[in-house]
PDB file of N, CA and C in Angstrom:
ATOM      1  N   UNK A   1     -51.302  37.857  44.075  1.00  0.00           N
ATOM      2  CA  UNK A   1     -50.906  36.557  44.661  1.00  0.00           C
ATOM      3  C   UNK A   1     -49.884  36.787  45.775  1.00  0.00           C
ATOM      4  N   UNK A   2     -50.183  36.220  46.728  1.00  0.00           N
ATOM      5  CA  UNK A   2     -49.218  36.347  48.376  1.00  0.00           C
ATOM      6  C   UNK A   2     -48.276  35.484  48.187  1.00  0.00           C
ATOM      7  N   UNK A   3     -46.685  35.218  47.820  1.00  0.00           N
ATOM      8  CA  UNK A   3     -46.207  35.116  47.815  1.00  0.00           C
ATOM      9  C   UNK A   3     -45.533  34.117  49.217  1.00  0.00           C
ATOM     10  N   UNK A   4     -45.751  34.944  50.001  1.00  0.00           N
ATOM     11  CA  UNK A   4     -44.927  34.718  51.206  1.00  0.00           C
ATOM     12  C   UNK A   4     -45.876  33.488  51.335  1.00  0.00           C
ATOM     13  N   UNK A   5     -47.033  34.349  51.897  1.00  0.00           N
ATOM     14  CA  UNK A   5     -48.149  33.124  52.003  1.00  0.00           C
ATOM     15  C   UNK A   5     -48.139  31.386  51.348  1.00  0.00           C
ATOM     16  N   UNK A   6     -48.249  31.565  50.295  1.00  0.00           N
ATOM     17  CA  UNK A   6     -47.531  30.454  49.515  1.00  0.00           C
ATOM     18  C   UNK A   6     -46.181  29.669  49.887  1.00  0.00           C
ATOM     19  N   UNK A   7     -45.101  30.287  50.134  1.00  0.00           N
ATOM     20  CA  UNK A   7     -44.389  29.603  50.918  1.00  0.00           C
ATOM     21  C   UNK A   7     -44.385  28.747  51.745  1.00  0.00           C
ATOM     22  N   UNK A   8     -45.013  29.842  52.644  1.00  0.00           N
ATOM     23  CA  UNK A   8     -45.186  29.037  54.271  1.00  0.00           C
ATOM     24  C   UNK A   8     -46.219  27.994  53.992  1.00  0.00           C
ATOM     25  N   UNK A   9     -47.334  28.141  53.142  1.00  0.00           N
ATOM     26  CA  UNK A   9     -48.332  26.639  52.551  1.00  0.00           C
ATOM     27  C   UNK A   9     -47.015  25.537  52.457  1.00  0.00           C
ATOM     28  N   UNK A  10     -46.058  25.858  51.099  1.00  0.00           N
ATOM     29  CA  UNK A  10     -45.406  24.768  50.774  1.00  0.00           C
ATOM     30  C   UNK A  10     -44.710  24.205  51.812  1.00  0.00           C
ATOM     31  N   UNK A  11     -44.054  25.090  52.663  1.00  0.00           N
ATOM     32  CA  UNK A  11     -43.076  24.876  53.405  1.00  0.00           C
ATOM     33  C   UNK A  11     -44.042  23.796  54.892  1.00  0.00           C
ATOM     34  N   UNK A  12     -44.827  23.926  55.394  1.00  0.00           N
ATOM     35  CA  UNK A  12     -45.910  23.789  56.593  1.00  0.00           C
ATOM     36  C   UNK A  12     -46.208  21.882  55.634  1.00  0.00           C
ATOM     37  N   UNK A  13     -46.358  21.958  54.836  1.00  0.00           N
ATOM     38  CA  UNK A  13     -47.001  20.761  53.709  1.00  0.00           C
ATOM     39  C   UNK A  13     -45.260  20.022  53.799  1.00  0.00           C
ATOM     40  N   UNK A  14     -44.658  20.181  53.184  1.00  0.00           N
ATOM     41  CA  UNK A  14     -43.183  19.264  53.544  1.00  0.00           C
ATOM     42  C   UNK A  14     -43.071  18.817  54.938  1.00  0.00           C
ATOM     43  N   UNK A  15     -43.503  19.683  56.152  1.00  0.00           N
ATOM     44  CA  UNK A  15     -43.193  19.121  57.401  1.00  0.00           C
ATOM     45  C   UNK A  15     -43.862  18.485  57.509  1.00  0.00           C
ATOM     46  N   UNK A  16     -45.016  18.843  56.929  1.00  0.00           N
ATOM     47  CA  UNK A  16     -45.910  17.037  57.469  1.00  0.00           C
ATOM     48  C   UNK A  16     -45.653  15.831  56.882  1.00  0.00           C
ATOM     49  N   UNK A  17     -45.293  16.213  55.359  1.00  0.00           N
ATOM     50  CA  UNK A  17     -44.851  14.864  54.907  1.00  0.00           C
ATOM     51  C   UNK A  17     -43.915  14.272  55.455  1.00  0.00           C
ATOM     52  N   UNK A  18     -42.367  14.903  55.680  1.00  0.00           N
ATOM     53  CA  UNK A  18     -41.720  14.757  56.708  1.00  0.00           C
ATOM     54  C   UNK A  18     -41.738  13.906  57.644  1.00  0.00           C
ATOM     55  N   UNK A  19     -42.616  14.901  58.227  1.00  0.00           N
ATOM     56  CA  UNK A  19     -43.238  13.978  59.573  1.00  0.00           C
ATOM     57  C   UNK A  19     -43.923  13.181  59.495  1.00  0.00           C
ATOM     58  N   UNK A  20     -44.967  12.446  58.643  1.00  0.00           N
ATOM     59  CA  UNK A  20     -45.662  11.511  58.244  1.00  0.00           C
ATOM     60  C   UNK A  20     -44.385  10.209  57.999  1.00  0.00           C
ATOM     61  N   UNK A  21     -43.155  10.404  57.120  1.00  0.00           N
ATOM     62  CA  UNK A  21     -42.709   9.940  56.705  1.00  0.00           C
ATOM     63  C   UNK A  21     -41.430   9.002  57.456  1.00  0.00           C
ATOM     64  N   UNK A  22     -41.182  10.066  58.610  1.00  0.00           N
ATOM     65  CA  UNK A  22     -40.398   9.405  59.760  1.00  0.00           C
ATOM     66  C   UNK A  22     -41.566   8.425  60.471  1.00  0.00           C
ATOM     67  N   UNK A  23     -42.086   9.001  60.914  1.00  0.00           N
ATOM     68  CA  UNK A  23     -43.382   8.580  61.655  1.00  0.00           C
ATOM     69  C   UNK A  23     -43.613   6.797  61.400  1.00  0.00           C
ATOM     70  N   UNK A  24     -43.202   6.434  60.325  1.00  0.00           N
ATOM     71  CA  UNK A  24     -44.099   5.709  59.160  1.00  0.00           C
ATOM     72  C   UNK A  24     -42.322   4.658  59.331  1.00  0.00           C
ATOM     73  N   UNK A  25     -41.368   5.152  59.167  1.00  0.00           N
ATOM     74  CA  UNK A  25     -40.181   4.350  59.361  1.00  0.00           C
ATOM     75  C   UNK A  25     -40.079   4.058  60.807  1.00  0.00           C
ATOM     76  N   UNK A  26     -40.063   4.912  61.625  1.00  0.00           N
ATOM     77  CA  UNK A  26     -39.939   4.468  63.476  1.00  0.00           C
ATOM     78  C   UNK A  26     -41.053   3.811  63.624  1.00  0.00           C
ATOM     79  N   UNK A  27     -42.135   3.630  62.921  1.00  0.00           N
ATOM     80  CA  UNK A  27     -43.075   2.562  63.747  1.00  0.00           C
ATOM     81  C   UNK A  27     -42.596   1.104  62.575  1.00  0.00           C
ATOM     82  N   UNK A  28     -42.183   1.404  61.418  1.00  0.00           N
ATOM     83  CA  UNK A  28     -42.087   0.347  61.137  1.00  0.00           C
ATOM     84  C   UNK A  28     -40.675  -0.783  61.897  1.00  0.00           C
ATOM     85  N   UNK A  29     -39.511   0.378  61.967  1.00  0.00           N
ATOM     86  CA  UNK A  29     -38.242  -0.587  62.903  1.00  0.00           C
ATOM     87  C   UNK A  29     -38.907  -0.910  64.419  1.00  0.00           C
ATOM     88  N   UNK A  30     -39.314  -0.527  64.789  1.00  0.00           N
ATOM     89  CA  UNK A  30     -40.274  -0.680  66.154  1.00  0.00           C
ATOM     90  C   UNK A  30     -40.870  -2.190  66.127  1.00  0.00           C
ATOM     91  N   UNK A  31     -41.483  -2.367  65.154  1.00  0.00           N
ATOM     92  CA  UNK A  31     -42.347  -3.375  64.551  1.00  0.00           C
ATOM     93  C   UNK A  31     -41.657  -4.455  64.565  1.00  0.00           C
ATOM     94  N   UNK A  32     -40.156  -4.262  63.425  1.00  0.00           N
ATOM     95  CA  UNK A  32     -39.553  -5.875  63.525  1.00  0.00           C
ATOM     96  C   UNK A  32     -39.131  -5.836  64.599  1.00  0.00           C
TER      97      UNK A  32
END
């Protein structure tokens, strides 16, 4: 099992949520 590899999965997967998650608040203050 790759180790590192795995990481960078988890780590790559948080930034998008992340980023999904800002994403998702600036369009909503935008909105009101």
């Amino acid at each position: 099992m790759n180790w590192n590899g795995l990481k960078a999965k988890v780590k790559s997967l948080t930034v998008q949520i992340v980023r999904n998650y800002k994403q998702r608040k600036l369009r909503r203050y935008f909105m009101s």
